[in-house]
N, C-alpha and C. Protein backbone atom coordinates (compact mmCIF):
# COMPACT_ATOMS: atom_id res chain seq x y z
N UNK A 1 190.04 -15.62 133.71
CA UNK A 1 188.64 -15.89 133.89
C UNK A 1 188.16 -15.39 135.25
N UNK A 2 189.06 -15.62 136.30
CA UNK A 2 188.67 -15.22 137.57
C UNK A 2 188.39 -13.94 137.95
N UNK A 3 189.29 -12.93 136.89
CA UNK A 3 189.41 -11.59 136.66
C UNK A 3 187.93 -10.73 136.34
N UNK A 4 187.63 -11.66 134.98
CA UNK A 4 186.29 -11.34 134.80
C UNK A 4 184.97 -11.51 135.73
N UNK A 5 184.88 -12.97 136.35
CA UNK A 5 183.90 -12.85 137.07
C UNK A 5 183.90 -11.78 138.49
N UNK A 6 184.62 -11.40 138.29
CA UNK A 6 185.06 -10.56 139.75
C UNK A 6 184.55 -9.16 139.09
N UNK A 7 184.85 -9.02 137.79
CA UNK A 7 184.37 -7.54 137.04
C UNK A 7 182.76 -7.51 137.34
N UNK A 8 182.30 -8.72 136.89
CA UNK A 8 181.03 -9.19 136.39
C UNK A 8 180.09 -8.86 137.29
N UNK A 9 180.70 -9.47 139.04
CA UNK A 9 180.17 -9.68 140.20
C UNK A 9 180.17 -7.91 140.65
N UNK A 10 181.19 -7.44 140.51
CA UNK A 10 181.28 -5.63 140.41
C UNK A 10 179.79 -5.14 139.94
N UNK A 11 179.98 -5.55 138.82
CA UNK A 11 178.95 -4.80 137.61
C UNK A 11 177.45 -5.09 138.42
N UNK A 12 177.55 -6.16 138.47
CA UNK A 12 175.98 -7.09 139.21
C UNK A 12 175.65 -6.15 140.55
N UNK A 13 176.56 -6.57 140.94
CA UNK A 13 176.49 -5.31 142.78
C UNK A 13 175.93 -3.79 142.59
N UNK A 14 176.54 -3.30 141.86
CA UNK A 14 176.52 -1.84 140.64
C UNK A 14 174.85 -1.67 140.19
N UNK A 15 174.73 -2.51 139.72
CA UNK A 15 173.40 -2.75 138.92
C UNK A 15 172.15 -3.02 139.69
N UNK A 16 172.60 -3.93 140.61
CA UNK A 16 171.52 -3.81 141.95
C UNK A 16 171.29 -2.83 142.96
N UNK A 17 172.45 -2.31 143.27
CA UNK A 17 172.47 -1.19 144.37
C UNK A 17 171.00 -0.20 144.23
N UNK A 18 170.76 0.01 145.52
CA UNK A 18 169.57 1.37 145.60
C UNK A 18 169.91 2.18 144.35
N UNK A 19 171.37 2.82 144.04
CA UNK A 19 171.61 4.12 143.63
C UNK A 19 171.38 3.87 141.97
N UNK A 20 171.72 2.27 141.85
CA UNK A 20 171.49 2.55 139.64
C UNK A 20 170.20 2.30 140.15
N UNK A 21 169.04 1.15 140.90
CA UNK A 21 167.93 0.80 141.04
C UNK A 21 166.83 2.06 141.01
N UNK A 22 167.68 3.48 141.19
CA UNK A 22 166.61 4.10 141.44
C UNK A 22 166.36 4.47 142.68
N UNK A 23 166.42 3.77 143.63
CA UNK A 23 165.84 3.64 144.84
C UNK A 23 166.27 5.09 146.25
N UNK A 24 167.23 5.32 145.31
CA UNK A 24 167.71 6.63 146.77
C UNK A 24 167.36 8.15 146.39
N UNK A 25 166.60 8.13 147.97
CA UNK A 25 165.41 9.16 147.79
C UNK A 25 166.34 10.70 148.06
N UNK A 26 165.73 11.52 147.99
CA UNK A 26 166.11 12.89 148.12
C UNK A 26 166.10 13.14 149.96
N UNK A 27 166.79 14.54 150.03
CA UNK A 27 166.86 14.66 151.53
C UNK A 27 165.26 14.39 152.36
N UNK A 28 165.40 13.98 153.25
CA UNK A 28 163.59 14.56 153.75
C UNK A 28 163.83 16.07 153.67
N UNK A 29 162.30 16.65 153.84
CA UNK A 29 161.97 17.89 153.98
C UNK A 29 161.83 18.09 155.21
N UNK A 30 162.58 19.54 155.32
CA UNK A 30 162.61 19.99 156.99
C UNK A 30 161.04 20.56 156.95
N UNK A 31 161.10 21.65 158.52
CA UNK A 31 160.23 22.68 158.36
C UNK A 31 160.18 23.71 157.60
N UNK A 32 161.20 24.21 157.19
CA UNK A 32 161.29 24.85 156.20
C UNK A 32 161.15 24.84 154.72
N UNK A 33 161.24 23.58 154.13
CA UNK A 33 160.78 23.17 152.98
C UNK A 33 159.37 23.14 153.09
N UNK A 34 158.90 22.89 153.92
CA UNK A 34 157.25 22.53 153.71
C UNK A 34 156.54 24.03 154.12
N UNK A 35 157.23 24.51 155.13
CA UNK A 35 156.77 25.84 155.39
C UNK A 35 156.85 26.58 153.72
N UNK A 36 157.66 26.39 153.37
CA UNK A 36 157.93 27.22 151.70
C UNK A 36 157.09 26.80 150.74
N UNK A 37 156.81 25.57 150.65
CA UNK A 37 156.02 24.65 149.53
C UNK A 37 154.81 25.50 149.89
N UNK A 38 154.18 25.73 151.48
CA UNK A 38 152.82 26.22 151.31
C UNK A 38 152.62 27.88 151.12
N UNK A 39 153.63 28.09 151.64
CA UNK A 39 154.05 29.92 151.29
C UNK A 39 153.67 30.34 149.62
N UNK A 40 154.72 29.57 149.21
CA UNK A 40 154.91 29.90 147.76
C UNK A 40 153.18 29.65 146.75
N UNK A 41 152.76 28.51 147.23
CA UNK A 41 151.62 27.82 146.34
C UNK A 41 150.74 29.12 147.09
N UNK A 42 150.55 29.67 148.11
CA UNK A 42 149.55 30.48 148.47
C UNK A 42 149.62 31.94 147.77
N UNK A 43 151.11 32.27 147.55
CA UNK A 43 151.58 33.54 146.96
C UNK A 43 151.31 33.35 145.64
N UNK A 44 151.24 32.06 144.94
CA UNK A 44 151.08 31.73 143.82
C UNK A 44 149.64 32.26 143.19
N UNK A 45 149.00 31.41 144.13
CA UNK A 45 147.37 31.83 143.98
C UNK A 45 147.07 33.13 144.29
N UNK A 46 147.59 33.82 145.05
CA UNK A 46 146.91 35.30 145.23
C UNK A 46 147.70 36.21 144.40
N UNK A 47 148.60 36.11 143.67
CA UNK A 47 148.87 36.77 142.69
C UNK A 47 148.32 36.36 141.27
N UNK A 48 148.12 35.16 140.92
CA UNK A 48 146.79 34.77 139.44
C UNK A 48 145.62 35.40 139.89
N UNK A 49 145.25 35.56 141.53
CA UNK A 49 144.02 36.42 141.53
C UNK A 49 144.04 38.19 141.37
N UNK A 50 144.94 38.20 142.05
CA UNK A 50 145.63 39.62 141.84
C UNK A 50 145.74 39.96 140.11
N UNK A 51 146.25 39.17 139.46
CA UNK A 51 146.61 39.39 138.18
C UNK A 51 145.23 39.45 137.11
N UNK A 52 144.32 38.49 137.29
CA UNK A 52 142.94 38.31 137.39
C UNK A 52 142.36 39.84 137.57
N UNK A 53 142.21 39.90 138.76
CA UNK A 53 141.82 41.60 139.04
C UNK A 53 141.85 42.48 138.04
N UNK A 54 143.47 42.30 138.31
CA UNK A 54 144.07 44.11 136.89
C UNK A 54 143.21 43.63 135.83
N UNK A 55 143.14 42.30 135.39
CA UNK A 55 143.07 42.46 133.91
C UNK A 55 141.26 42.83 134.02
N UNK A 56 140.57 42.79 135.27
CA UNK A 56 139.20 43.49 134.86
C UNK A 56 138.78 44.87 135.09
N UNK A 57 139.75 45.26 136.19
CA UNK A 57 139.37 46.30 136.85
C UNK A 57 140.50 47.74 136.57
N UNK A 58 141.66 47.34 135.81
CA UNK A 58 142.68 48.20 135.92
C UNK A 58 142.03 49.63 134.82
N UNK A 59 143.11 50.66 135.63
CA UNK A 59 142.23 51.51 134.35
C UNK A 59 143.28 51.83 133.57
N UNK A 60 144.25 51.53 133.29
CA UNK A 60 145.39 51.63 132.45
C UNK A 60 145.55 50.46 132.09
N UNK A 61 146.37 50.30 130.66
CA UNK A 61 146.64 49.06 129.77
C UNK A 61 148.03 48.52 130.12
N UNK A 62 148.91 49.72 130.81
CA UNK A 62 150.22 48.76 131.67
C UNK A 62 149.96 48.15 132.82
N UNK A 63 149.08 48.11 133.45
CA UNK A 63 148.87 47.62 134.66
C UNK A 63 147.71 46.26 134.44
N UNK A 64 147.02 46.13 133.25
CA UNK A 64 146.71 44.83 132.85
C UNK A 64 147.76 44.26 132.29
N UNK A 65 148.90 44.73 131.46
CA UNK A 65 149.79 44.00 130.92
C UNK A 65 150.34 43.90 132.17
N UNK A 66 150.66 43.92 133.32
CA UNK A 66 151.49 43.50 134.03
C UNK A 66 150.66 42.10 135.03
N UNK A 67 149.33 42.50 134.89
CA UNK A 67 148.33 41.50 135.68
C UNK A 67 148.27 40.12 134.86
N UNK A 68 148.51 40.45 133.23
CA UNK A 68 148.52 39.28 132.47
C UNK A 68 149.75 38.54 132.75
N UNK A 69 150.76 39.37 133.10
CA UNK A 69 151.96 38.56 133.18
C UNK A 69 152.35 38.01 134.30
N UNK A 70 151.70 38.04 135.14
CA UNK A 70 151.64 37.25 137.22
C UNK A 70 151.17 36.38 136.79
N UNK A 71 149.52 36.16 135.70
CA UNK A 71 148.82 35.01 135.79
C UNK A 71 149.59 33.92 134.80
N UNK A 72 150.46 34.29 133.93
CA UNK A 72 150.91 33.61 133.49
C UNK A 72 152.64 32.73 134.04
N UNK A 73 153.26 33.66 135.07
CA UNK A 73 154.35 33.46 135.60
C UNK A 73 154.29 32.71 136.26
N UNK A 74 152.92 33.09 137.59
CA UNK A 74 152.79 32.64 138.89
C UNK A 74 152.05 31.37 138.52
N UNK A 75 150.89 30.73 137.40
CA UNK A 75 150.46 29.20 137.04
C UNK A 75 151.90 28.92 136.59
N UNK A 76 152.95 29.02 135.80
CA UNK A 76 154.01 28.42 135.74
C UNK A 76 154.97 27.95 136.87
N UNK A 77 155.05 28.82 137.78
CA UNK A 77 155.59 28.60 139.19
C UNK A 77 155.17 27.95 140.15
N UNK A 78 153.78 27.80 140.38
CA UNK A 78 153.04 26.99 140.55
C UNK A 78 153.01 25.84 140.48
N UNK A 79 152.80 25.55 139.07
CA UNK A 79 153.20 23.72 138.97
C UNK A 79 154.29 23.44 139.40
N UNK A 80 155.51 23.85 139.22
CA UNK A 80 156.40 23.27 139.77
C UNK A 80 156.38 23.15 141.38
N UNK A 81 155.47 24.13 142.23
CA UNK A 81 155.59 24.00 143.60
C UNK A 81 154.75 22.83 143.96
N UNK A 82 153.73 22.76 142.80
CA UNK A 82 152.72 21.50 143.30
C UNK A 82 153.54 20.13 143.10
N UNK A 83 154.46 20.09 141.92
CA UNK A 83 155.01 19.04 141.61
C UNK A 83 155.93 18.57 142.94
N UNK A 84 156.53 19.64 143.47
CA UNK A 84 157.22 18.84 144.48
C UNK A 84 156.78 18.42 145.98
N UNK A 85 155.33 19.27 146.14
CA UNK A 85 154.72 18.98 146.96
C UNK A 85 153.92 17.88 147.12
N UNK A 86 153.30 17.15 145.75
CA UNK A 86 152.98 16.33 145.60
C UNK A 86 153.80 15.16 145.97
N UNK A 87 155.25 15.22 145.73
CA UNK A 87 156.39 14.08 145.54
C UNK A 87 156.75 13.79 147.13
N UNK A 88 156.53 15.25 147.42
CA UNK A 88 157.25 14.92 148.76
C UNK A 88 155.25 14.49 150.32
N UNK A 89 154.42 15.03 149.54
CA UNK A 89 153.27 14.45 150.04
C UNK A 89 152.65 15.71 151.16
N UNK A 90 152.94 16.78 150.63
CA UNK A 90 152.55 18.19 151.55
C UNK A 90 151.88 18.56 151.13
N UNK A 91 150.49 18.51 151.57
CA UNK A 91 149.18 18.82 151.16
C UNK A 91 149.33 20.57 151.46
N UNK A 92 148.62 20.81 149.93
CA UNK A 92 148.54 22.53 150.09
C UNK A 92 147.34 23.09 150.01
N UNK A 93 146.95 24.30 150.53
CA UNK A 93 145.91 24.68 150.75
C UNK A 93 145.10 25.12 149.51
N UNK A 94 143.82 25.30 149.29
CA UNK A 94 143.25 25.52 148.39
C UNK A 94 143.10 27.16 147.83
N UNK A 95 143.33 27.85 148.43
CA UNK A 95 143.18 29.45 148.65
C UNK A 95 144.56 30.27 149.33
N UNK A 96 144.43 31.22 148.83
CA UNK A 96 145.73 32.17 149.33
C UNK A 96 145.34 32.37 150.99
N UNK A 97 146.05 32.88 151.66
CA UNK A 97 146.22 32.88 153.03
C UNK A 97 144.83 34.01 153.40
N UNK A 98 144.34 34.29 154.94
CA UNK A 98 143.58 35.31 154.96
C UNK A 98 144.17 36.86 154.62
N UNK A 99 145.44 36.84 155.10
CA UNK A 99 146.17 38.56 154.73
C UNK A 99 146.13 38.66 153.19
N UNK A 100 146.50 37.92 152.39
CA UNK A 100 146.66 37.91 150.60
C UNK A 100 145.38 38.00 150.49
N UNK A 101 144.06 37.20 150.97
CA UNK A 101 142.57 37.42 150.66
C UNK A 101 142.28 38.97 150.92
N UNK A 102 142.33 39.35 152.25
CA UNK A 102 141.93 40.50 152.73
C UNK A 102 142.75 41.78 152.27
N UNK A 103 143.68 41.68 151.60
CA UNK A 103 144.51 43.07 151.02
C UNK A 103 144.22 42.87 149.25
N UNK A 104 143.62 41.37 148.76
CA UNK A 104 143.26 41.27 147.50
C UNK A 104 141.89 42.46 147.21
N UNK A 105 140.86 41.50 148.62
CA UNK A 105 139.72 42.43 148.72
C UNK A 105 139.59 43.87 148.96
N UNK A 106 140.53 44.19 149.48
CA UNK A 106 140.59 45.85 149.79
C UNK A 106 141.09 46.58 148.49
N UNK A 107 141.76 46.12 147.91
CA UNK A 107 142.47 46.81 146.59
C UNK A 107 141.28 46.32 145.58
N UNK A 108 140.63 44.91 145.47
CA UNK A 108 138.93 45.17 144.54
C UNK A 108 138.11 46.10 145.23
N UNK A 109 138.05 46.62 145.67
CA UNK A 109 136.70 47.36 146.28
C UNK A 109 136.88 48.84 145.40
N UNK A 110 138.71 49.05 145.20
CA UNK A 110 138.85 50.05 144.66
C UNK A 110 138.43 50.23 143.10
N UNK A 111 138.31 51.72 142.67
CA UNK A 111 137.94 51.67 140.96
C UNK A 111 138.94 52.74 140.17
N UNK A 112 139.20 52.68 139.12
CA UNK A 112 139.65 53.55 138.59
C UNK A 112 141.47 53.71 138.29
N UNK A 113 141.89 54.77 138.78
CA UNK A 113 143.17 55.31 139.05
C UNK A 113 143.45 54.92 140.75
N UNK A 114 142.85 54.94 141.18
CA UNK A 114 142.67 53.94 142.83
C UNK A 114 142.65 52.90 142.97
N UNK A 115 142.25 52.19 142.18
CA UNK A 115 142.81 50.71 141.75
C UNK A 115 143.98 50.07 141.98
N UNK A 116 144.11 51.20 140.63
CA UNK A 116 145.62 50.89 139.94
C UNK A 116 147.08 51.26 141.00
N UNK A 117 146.66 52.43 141.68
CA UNK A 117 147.39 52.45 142.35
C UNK A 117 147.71 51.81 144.28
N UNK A 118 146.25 50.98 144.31
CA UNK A 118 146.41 50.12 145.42
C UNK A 118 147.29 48.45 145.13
N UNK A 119 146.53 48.60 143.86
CA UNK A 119 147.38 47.62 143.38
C UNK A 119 148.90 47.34 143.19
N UNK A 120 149.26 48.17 142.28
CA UNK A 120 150.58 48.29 142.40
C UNK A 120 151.18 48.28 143.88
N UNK A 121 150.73 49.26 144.47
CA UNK A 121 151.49 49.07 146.37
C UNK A 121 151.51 48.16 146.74
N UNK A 122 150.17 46.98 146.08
CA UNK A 122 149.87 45.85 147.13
C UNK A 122 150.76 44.52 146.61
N UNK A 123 151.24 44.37 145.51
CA UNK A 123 151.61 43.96 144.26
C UNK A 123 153.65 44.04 144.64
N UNK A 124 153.52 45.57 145.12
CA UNK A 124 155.15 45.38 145.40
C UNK A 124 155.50 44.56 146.96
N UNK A 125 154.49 45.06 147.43
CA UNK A 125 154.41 44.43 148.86
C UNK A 125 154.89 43.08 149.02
N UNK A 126 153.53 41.99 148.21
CA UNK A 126 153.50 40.87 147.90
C UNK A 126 155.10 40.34 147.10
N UNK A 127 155.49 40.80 146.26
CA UNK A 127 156.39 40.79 145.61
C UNK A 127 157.92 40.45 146.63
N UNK A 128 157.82 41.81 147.63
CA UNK A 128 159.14 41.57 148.18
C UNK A 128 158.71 40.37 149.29
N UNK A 129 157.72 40.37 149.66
CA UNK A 129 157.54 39.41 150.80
C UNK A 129 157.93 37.73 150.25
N UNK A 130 157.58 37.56 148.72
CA UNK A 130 157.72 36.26 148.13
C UNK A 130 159.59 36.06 148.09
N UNK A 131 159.99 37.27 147.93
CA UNK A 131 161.64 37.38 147.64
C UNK A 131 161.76 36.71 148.70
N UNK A 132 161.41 37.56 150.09
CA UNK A 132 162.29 37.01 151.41
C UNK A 132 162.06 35.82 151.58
N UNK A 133 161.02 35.42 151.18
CA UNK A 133 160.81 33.83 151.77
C UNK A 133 161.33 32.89 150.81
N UNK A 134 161.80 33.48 149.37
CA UNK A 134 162.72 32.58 148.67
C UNK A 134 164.20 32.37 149.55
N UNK A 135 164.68 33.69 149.66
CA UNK A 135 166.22 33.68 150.57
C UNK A 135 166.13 32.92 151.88
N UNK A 136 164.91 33.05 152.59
CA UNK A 136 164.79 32.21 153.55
C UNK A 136 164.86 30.46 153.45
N UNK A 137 164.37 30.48 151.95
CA UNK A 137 164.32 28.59 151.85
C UNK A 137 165.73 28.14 151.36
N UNK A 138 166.30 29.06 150.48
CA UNK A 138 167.70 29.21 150.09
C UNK A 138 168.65 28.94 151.19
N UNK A 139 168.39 29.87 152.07
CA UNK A 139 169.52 29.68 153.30
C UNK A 139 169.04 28.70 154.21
N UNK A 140 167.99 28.02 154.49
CA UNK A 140 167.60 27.30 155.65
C UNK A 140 166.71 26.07 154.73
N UNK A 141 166.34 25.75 153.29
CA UNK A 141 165.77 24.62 153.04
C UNK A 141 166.62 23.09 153.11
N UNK A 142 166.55 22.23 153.07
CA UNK A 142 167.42 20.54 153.14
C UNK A 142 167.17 20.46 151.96
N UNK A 143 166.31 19.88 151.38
CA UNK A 143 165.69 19.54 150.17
C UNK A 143 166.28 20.07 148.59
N UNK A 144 167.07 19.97 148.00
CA UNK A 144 167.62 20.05 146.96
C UNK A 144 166.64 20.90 146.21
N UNK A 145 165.69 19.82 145.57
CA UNK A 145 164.97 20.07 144.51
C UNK A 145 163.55 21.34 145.11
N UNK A 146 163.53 21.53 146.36
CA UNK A 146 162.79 22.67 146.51
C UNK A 146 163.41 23.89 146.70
N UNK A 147 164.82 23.51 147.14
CA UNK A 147 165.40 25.20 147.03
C UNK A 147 165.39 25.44 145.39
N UNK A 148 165.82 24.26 144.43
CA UNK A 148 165.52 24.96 143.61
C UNK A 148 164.64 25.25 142.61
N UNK A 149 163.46 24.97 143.14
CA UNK A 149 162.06 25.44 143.46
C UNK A 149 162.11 26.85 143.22
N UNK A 150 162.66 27.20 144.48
CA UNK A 150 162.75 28.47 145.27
C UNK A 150 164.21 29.69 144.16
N UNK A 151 165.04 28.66 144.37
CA UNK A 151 165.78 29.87 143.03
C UNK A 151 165.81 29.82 142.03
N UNK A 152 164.84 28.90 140.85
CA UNK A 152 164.32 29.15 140.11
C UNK A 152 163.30 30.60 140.23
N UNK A 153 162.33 30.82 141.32
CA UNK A 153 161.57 31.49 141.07
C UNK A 153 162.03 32.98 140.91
N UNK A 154 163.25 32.93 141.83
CA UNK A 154 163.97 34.41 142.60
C UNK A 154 164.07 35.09 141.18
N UNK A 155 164.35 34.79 140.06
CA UNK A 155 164.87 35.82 138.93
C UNK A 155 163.19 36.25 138.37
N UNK A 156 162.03 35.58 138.65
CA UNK A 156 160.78 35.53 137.86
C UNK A 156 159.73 36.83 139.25
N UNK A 157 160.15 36.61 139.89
CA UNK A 157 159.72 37.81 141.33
C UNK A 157 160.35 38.24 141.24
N UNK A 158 161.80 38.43 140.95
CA UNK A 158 162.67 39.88 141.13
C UNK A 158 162.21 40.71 139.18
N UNK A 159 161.53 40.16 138.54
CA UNK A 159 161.36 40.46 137.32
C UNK A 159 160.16 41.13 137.41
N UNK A 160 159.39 40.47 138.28
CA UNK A 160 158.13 41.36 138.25
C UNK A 160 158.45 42.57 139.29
N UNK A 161 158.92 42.40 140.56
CA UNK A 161 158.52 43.34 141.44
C UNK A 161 159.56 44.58 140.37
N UNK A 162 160.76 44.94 139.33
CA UNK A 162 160.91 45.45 138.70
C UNK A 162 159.93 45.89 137.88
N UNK A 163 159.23 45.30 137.39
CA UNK A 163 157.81 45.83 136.64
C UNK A 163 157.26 46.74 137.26
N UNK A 164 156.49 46.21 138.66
CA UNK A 164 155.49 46.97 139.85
C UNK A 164 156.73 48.33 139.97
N UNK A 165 157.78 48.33 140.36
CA UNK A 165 158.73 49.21 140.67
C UNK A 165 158.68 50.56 139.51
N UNK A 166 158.64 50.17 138.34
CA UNK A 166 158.33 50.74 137.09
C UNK A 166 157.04 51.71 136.95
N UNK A 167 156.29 50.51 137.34
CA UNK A 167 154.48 50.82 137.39
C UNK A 167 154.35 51.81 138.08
N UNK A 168 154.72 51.95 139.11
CA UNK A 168 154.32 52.85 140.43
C UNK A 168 155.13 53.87 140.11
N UNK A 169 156.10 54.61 139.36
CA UNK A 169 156.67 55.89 139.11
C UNK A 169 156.00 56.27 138.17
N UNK A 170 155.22 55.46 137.16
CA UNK A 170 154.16 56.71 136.46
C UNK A 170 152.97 56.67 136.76
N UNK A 171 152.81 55.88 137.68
CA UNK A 171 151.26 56.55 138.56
C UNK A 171 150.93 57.21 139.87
């Protein structure tokens, strides 16, 4: 009998603890996690606008199919950056950064086959710059669930900037 209550008193301890309760939280977020959370949500947004763009202004039908497929990648990637930003309480900005605004706007101003091909440049640009700052959260984030945030995304940007890579040898 003594055996059991001693199991029992185990089990009870077990059952209360922070760790079955639920209660034990994830690493805090460094600077680098939060630096990334707002990186990514900004790259997020200026590529659905970017993608947005092609699909009004492109003058070829691969380069809207490729604009359809940012707006649909980058709102998927997205939520998940908001989800953890939300959890972890890192308010993100409403708009892409001024450089993503101001190289969005310079590549709309363009028309045609000039477009298409500012785009694409601007598109691979954006592309590798989102890579590095994945490897950067990879190698330097705390936070579990935002690195893999972050390498979740790495195969979905290395998929597109292959696209843009594509794009830009037949134009």
């Amino acid at each position: 009998m003594a055996g059991r209550i001693m199991i029992m008193t185990a089990v009870a301890a077990v059952a209360l603890s922070p760790v079955a309760a639920g209660a034990v939280t994830e690493p805090e977020l460094n600077d680098q996690d939060r630096t990334f959370l707002v990186q990514a949500h900004q790259a997020n947004l200026a590529e659905i606008q970017a993608g947005n763009a092609a699909g009004d202004k492109a003058a070829t039908e691969e380069i809207r199919e490729v604009g359809t497929i940012l707006v649909r990648d980058h709102t998927t990637l997205d939520r998940a950056v908001k989800r953890e930003a939300d959890q972890a309480d890192v308010d993100l900005p409403s708009e892409p950064n001024p450089q993503q605004r101001a190289a969005l706007a310079q590549v709309s101003a363009k028309s045609g086959e000039d477009f298409d091909e500012a785009w694409v440049a601007s598109q691979i640009t954006g592309h590798r710059q989102t890579l590095a700052a994945i490897e950067e959260q990879l190698r330097n984030g705390a936070n579990p669930d935002v690195k893999k945030v972050a390498s979740d995304a790495r195969p979905v940007v290395q998929m597109h900037l292959d696209a843009l890579l594509r794009a830009n040898r037949t134009h």
